[in-house]
PDB file of N, CA and C in Angstrom:
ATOM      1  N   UNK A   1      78.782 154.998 222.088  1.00  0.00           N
ATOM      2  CA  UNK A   1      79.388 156.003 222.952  1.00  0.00           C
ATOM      3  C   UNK A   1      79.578 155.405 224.344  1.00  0.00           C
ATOM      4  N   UNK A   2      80.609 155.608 224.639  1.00  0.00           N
ATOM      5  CA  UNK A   2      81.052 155.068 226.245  1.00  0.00           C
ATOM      6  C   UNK A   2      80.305 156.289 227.218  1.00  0.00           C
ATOM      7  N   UNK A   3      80.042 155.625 228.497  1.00  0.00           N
ATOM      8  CA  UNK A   3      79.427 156.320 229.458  1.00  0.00           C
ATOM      9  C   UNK A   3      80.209 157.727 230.061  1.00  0.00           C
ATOM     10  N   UNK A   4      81.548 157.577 229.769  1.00  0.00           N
ATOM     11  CA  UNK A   4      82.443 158.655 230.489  1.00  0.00           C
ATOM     12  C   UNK A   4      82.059 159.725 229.498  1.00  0.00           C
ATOM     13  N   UNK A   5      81.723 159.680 228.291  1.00  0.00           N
ATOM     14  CA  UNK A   5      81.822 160.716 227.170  1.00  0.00           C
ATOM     15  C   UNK A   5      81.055 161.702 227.555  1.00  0.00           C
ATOM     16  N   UNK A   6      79.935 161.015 227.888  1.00  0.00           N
ATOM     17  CA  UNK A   6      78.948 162.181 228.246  1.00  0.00           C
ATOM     18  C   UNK A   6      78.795 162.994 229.485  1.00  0.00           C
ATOM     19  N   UNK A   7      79.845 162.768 230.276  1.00  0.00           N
ATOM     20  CA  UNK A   7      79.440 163.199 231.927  1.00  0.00           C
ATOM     21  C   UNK A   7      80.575 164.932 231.464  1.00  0.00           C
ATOM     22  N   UNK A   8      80.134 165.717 232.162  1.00  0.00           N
ATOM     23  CA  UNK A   8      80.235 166.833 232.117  1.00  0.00           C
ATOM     24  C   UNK A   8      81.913 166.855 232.383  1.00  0.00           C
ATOM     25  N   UNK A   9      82.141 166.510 233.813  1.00  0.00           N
ATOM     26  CA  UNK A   9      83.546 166.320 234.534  1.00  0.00           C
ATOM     27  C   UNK A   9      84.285 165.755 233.236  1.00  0.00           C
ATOM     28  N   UNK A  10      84.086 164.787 232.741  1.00  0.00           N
ATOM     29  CA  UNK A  10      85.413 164.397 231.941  1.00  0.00           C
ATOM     30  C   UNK A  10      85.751 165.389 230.707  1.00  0.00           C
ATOM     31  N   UNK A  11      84.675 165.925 230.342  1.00  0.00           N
ATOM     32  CA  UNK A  11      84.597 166.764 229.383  1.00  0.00           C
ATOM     33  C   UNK A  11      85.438 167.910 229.780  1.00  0.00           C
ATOM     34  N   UNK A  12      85.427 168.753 231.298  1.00  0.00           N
ATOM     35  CA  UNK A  12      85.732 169.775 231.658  1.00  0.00           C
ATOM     36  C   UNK A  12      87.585 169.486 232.153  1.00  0.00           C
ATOM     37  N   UNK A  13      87.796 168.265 232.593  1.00  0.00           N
ATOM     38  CA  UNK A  13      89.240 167.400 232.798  1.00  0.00           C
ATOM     39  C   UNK A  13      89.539 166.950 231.466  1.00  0.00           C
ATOM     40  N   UNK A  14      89.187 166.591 230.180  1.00  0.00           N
ATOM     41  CA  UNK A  14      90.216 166.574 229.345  1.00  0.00           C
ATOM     42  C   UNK A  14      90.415 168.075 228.406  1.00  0.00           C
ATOM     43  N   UNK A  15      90.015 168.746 228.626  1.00  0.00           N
ATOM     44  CA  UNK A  15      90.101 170.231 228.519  1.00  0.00           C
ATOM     45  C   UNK A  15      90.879 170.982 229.107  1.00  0.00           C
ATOM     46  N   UNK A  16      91.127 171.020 230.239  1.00  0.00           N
ATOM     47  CA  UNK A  16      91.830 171.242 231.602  1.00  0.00           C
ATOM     48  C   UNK A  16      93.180 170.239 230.951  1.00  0.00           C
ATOM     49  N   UNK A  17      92.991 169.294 230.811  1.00  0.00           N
ATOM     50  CA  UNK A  17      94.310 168.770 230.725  1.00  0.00           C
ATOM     51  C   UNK A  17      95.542 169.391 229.259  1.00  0.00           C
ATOM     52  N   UNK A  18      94.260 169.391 228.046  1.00  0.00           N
ATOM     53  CA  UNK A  18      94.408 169.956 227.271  1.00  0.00           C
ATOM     54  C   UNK A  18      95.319 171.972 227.096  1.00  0.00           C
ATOM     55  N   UNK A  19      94.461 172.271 227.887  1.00  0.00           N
ATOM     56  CA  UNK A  19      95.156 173.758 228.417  1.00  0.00           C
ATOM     57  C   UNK A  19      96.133 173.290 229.058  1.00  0.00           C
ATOM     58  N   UNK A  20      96.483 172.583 229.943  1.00  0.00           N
ATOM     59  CA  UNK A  20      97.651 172.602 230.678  1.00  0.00           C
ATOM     60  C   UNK A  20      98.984 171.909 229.579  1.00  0.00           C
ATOM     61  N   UNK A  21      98.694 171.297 228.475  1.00  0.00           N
ATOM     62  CA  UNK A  21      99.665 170.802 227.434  1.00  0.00           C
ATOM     63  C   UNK A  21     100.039 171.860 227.027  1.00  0.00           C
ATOM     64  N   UNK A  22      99.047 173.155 226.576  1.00  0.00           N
ATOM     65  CA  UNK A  22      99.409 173.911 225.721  1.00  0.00           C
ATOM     66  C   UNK A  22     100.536 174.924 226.776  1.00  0.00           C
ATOM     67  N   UNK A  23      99.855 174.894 227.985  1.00  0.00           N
ATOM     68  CA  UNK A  23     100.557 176.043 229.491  1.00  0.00           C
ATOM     69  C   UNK A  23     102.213 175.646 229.174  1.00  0.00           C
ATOM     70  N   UNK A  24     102.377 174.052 229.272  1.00  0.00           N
ATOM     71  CA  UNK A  24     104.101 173.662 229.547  1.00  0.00           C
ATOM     72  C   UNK A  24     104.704 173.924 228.653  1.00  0.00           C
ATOM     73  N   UNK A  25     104.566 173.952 227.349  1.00  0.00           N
ATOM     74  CA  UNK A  25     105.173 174.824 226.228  1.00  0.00           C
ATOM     75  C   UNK A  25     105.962 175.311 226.403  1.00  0.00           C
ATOM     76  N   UNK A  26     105.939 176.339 227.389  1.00  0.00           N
ATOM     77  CA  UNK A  26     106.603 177.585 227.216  1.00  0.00           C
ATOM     78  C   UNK A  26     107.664 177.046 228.584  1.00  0.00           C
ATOM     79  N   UNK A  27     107.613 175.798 229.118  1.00  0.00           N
ATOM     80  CA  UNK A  27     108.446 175.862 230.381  1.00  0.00           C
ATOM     81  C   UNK A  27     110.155 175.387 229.819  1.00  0.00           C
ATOM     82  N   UNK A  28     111.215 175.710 230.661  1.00  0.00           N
ATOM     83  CA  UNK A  28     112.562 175.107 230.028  1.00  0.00           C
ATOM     84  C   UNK A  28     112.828 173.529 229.444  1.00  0.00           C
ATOM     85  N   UNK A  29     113.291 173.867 228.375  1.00  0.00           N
ATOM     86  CA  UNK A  29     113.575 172.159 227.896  1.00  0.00           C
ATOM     87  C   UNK A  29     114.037 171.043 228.961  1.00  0.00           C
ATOM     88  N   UNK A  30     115.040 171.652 230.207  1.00  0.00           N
ATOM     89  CA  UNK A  30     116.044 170.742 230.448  1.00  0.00           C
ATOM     90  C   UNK A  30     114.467 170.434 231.709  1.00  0.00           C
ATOM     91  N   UNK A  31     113.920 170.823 231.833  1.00  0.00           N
ATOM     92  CA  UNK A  31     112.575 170.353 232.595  1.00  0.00           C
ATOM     93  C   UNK A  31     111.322 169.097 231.713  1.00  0.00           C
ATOM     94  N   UNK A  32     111.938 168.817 230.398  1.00  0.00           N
ATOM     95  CA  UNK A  32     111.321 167.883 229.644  1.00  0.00           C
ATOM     96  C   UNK A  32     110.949 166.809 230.425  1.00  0.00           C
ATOM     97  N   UNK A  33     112.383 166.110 231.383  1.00  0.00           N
ATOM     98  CA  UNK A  33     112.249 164.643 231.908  1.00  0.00           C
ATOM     99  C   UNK A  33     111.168 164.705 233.236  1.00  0.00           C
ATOM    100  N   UNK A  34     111.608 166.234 233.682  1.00  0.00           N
ATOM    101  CA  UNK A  34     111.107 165.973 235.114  1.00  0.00           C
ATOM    102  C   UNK A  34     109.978 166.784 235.310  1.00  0.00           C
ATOM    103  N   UNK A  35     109.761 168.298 235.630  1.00  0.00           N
ATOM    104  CA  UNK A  35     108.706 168.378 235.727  1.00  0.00           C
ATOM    105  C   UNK A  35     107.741 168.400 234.459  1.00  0.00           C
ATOM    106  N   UNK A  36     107.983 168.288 233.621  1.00  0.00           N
ATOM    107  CA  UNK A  36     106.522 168.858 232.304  1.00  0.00           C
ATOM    108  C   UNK A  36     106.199 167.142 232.136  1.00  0.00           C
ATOM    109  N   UNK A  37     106.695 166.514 232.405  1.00  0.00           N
ATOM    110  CA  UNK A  37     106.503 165.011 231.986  1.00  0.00           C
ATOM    111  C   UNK A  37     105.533 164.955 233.340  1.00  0.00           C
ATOM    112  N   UNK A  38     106.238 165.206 234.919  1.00  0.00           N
ATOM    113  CA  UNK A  38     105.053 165.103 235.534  1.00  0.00           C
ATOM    114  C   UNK A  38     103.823 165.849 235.827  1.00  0.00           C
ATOM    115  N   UNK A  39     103.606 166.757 235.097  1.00  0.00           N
ATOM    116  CA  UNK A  39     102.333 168.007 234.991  1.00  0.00           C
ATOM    117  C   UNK A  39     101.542 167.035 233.829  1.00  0.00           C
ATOM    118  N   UNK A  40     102.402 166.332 233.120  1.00  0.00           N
ATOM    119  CA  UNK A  40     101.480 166.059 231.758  1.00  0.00           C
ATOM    120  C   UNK A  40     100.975 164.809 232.483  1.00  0.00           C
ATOM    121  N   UNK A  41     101.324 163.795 232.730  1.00  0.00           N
ATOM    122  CA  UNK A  41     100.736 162.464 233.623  1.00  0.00           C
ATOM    123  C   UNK A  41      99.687 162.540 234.588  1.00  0.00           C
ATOM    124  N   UNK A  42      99.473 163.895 235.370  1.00  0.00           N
ATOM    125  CA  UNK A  42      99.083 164.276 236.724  1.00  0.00           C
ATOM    126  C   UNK A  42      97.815 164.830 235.760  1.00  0.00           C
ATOM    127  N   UNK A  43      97.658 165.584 235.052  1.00  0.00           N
ATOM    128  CA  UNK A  43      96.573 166.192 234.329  1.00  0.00           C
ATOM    129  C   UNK A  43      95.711 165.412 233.497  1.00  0.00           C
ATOM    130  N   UNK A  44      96.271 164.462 232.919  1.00  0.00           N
ATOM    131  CA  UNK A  44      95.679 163.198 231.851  1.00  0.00           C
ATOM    132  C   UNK A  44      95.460 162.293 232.962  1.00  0.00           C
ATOM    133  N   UNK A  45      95.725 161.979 233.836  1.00  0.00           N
ATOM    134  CA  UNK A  45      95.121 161.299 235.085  1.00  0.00           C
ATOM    135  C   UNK A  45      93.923 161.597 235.586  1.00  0.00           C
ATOM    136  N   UNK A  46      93.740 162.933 235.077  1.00  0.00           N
ATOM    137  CA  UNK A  46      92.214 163.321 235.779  1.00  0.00           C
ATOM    138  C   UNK A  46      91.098 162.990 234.757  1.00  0.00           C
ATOM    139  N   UNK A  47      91.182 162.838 233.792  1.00  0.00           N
ATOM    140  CA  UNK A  47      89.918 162.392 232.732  1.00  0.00           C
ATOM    141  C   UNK A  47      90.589 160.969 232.784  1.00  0.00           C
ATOM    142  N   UNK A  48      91.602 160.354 232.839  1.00  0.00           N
ATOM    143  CA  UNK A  48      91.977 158.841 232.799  1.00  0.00           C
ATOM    144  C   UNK A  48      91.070 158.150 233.510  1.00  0.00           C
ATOM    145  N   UNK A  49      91.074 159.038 234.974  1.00  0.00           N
ATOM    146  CA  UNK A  49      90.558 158.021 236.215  1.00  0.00           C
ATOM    147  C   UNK A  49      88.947 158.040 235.904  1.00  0.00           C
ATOM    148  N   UNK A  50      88.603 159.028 235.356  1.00  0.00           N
ATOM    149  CA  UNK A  50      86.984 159.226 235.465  1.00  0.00           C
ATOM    150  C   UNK A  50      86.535 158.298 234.248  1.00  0.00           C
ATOM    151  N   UNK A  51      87.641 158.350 233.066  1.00  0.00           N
ATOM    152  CA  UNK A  51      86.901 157.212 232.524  1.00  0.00           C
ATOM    153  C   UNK A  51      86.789 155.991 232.717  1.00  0.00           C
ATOM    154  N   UNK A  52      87.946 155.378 233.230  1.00  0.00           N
ATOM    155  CA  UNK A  52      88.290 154.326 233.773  1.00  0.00           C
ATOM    156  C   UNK A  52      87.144 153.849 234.761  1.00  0.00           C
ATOM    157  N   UNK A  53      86.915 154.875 235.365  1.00  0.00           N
ATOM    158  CA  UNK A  53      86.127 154.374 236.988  1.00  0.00           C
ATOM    159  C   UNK A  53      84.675 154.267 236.165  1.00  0.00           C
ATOM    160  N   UNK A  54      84.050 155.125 235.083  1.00  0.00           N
ATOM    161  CA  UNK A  54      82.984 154.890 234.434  1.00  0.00           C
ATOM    162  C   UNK A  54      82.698 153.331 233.932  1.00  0.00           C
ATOM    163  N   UNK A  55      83.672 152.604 233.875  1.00  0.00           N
ATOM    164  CA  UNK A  55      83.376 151.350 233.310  1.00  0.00           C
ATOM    165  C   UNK A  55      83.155 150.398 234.585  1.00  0.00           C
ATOM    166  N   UNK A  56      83.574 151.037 235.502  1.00  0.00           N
ATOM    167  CA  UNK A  56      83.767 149.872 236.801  1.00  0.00           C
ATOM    168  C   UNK A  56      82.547 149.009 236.882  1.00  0.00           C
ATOM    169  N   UNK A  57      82.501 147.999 237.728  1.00  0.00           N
ATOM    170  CA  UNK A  57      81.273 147.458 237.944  1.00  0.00           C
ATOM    171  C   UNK A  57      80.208 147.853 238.933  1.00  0.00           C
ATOM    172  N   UNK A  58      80.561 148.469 239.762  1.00  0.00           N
ATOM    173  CA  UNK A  58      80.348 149.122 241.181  1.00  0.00           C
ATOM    174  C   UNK A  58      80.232 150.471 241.259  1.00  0.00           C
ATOM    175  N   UNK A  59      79.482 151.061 242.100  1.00  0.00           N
ATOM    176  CA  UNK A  59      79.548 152.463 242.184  1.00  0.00           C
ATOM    177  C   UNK A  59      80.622 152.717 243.152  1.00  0.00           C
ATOM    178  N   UNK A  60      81.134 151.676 244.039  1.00  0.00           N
ATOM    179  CA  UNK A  60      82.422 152.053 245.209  1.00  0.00           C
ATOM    180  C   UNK A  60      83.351 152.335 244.329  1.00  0.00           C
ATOM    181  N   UNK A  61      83.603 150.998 242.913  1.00  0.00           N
ATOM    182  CA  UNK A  61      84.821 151.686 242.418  1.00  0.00           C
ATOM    183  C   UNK A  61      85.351 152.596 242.123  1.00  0.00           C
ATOM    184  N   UNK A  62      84.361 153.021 241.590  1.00  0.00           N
ATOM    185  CA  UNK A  62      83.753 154.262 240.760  1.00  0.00           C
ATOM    186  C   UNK A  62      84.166 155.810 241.223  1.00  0.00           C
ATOM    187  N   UNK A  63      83.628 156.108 242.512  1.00  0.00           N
ATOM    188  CA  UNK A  63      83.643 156.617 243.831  1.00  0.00           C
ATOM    189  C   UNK A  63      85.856 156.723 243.929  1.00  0.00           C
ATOM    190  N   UNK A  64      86.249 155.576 243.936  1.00  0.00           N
ATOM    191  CA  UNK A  64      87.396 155.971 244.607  1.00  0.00           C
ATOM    192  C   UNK A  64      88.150 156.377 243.319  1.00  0.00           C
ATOM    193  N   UNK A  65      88.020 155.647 241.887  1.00  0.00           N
ATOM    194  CA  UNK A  65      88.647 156.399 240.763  1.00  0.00           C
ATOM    195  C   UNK A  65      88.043 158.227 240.788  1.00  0.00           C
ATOM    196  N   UNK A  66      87.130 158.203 241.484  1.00  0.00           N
ATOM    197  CA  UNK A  66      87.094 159.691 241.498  1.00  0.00           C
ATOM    198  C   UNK A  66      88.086 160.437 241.987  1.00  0.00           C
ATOM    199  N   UNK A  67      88.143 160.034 243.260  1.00  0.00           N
ATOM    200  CA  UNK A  67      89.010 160.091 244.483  1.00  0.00           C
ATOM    201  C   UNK A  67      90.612 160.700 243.384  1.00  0.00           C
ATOM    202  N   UNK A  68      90.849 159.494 242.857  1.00  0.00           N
ATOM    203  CA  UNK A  68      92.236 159.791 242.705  1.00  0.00           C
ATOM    204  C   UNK A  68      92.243 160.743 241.468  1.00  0.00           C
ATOM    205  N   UNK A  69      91.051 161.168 240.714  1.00  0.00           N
ATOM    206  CA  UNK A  69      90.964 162.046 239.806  1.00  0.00           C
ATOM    207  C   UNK A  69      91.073 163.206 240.465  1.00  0.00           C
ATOM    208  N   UNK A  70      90.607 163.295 241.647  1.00  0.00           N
ATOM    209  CA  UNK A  70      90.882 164.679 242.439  1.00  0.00           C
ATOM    210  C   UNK A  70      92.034 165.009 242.925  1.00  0.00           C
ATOM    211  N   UNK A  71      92.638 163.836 243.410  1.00  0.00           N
ATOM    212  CA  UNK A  71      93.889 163.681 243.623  1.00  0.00           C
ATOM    213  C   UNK A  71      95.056 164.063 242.918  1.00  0.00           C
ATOM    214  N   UNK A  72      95.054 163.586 241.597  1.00  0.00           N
ATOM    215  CA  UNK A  72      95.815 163.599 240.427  1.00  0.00           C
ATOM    216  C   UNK A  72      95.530 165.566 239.747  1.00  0.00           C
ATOM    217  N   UNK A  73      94.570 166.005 240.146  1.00  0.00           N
ATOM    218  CA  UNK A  73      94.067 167.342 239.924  1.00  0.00           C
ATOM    219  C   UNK A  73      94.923 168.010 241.057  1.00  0.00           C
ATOM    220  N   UNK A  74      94.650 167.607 242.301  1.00  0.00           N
ATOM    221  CA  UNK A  74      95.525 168.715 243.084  1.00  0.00           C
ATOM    222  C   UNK A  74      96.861 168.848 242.974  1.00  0.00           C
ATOM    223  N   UNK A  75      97.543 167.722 242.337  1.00  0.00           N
ATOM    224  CA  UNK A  75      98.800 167.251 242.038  1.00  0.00           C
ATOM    225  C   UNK A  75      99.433 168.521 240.866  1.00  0.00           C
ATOM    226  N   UNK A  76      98.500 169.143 239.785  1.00  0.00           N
ATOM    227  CA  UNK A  76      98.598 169.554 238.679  1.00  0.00           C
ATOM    228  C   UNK A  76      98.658 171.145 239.623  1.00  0.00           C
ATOM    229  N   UNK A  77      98.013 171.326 240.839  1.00  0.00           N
ATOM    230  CA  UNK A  77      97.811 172.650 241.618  1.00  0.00           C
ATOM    231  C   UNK A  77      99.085 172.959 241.671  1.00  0.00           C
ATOM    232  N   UNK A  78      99.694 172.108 242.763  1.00  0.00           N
ATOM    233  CA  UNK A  78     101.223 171.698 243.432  1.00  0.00           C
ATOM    234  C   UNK A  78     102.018 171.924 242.451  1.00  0.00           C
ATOM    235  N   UNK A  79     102.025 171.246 241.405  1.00  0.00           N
ATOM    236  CA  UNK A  79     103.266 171.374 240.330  1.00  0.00           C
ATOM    237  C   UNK A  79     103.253 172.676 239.761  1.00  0.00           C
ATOM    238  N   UNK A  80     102.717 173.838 239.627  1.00  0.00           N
ATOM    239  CA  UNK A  80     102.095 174.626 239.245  1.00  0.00           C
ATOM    240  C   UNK A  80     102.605 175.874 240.098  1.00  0.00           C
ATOM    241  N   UNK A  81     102.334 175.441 241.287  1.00  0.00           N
ATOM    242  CA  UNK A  81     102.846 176.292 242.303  1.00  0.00           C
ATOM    243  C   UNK A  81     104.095 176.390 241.983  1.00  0.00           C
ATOM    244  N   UNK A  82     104.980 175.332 241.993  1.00  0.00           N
ATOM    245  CA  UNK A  82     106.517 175.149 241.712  1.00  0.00           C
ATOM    246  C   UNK A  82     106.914 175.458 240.719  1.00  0.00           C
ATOM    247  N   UNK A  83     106.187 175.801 239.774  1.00  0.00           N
ATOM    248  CA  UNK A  83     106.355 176.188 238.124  1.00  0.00           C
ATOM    249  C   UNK A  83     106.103 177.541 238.563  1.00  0.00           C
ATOM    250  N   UNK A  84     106.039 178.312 239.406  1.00  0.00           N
ATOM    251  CA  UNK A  84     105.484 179.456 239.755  1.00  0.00           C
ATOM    252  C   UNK A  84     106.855 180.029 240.112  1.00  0.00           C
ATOM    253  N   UNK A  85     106.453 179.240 241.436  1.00  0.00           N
ATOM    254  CA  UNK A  85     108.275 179.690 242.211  1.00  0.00           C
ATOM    255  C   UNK A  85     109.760 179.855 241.338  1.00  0.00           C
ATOM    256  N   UNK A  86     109.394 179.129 240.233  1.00  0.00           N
ATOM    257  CA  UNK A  86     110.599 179.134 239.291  1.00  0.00           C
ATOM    258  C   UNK A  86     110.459 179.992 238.442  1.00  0.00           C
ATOM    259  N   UNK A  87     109.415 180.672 238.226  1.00  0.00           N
ATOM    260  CA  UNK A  87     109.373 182.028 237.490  1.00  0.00           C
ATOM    261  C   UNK A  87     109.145 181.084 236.367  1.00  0.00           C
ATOM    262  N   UNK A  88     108.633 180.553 235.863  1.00  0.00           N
ATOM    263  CA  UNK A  88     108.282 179.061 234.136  1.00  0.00           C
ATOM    264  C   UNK A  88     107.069 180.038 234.100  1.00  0.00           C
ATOM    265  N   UNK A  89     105.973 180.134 234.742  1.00  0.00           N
ATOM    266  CA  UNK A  89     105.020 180.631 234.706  1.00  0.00           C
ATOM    267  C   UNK A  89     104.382 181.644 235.254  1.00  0.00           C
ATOM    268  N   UNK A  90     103.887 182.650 234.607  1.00  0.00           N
ATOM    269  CA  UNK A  90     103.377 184.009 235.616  1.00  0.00           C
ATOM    270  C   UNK A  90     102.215 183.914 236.589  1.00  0.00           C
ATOM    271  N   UNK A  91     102.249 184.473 237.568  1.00  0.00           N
ATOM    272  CA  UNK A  91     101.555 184.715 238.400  1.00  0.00           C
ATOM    273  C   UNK A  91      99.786 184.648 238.164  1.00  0.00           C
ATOM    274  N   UNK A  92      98.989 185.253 237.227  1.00  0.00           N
ATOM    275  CA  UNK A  92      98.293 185.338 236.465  1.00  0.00           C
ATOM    276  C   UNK A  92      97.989 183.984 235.891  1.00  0.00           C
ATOM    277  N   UNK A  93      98.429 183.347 235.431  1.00  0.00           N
ATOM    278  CA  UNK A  93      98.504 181.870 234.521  1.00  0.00           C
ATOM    279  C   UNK A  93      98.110 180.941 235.775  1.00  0.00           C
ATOM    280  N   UNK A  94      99.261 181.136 236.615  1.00  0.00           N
ATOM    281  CA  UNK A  94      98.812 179.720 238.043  1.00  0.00           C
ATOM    282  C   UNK A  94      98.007 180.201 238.282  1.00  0.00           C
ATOM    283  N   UNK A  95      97.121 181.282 238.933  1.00  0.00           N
ATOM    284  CA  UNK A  95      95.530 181.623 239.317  1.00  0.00           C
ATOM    285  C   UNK A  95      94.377 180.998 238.526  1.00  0.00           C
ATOM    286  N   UNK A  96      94.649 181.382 237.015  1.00  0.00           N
ATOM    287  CA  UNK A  96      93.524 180.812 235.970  1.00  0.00           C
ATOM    288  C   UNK A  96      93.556 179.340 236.410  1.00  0.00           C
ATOM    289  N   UNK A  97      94.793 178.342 236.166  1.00  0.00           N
ATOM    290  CA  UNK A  97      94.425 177.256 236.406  1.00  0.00           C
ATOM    291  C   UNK A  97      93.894 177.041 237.911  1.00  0.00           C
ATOM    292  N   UNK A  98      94.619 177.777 238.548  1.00  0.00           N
ATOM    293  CA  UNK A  98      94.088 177.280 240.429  1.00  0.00           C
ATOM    294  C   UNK A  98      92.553 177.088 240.231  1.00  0.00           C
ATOM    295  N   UNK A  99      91.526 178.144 239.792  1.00  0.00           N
ATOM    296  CA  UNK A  99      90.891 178.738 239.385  1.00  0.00           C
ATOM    297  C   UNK A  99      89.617 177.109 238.817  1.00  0.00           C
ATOM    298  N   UNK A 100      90.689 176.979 237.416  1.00  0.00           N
ATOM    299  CA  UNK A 100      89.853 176.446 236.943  1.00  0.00           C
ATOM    300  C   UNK A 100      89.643 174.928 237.791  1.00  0.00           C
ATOM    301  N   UNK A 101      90.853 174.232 238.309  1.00  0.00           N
ATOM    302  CA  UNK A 101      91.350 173.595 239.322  1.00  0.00           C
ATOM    303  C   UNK A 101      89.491 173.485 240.423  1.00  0.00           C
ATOM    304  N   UNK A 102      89.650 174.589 241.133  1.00  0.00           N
ATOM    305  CA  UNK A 102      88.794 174.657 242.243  1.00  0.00           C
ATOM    306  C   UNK A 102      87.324 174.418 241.039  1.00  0.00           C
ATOM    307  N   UNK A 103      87.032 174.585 240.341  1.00  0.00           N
ATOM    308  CA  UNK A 103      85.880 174.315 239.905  1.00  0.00           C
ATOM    309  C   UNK A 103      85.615 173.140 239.469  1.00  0.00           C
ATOM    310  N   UNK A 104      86.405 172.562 239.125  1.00  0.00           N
ATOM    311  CA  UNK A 104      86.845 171.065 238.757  1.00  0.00           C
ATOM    312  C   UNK A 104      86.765 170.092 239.929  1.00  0.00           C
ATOM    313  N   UNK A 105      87.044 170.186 241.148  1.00  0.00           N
ATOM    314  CA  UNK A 105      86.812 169.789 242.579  1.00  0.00           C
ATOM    315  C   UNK A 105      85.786 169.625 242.594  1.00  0.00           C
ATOM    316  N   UNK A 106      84.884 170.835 242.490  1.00  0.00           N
ATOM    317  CA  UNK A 106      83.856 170.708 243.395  1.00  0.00           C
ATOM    318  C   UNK A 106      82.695 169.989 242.010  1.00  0.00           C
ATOM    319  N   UNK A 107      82.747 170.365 241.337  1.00  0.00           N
ATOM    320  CA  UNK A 107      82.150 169.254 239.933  1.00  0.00           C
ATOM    321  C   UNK A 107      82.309 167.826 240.693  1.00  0.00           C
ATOM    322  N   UNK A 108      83.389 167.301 240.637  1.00  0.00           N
ATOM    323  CA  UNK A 108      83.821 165.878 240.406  1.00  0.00           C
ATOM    324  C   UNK A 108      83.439 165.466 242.152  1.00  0.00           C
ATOM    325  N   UNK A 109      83.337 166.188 242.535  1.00  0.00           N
ATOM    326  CA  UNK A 109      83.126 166.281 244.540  1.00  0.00           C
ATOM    327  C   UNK A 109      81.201 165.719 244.485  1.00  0.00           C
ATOM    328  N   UNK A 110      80.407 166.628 243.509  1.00  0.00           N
ATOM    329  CA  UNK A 110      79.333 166.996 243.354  1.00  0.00           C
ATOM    330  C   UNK A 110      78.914 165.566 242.688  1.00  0.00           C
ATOM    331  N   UNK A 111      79.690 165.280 241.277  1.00  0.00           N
ATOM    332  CA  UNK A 111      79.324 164.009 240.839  1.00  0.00           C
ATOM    333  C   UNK A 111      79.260 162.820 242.152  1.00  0.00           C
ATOM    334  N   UNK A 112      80.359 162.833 242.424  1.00  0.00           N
ATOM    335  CA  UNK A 112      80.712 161.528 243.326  1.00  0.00           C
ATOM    336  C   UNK A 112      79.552 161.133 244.329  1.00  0.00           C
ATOM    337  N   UNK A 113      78.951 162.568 245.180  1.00  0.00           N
ATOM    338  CA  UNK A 113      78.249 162.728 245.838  1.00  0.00           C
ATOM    339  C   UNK A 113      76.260 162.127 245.452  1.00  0.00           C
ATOM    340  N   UNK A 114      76.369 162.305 244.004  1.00  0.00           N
ATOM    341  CA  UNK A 114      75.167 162.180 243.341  1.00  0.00           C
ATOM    342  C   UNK A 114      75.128 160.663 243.067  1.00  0.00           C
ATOM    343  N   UNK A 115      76.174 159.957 242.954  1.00  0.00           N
ATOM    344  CA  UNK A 115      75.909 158.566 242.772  1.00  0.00           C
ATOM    345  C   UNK A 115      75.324 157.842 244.299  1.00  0.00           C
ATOM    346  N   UNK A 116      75.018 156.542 243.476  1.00  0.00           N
ATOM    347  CA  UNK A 116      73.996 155.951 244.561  1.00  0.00           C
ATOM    348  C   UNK A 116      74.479 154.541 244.997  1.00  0.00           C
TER     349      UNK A 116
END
């Protein structure tokens, strides 16, 4: 078993990413190239980076693949919002993820913080 498997965060980000595959479904086809392609990259980025950074050699590396896991998470907020504004998704739906979003922060905020 690789070290990322077991940490809570990746578990709770490929889940999160997972819901958000199933969320774009329902968004317009002619949005295939552009936005659902970038919601799907931006979301699989967030368990990408955490596993990735789990192998590093360093805890700095480690630390900044977090960084961009949070990064790549607020990215999924943003797109979301705009999937909002376009009426793709209800009002209700962007909250749950905002939602699940902000708990996911402060997890991966909390991990980062706990390393040594």
């Amino acid at each position: 078993m690789f070290r990322f498997e077991e940490l809570e965060i990746w578990k709770l980000a490929i889940s999160y990413a997972d819901d958000i595959y199933n969320l774009i479904e329902k968004l317009p086809i002619n949005e295939r190239y552009n936005l659902i392609g970038q919601i799907k990259r931006a979301a699989l980025s967030i368990s990408n980076n955490i596993a990735e950074g789990s192998g590093t050699s360093t805890t700095k590396n480690f630390k900044s693949f977090l960084d961009i896991s949070i990064a790549s998470l607020l990215e999924t907020v943003n797109l979301l919002h705009f999937a909002r504004r376009r009426d793709y998704i209800s009002e209700n739906e962007r909250i749950d993820f905002y939602q699940k979003a902000e708990k996911l922060v402060k997890k991966i905020r909390a991990f980062k913080n706990s390393l040594k």
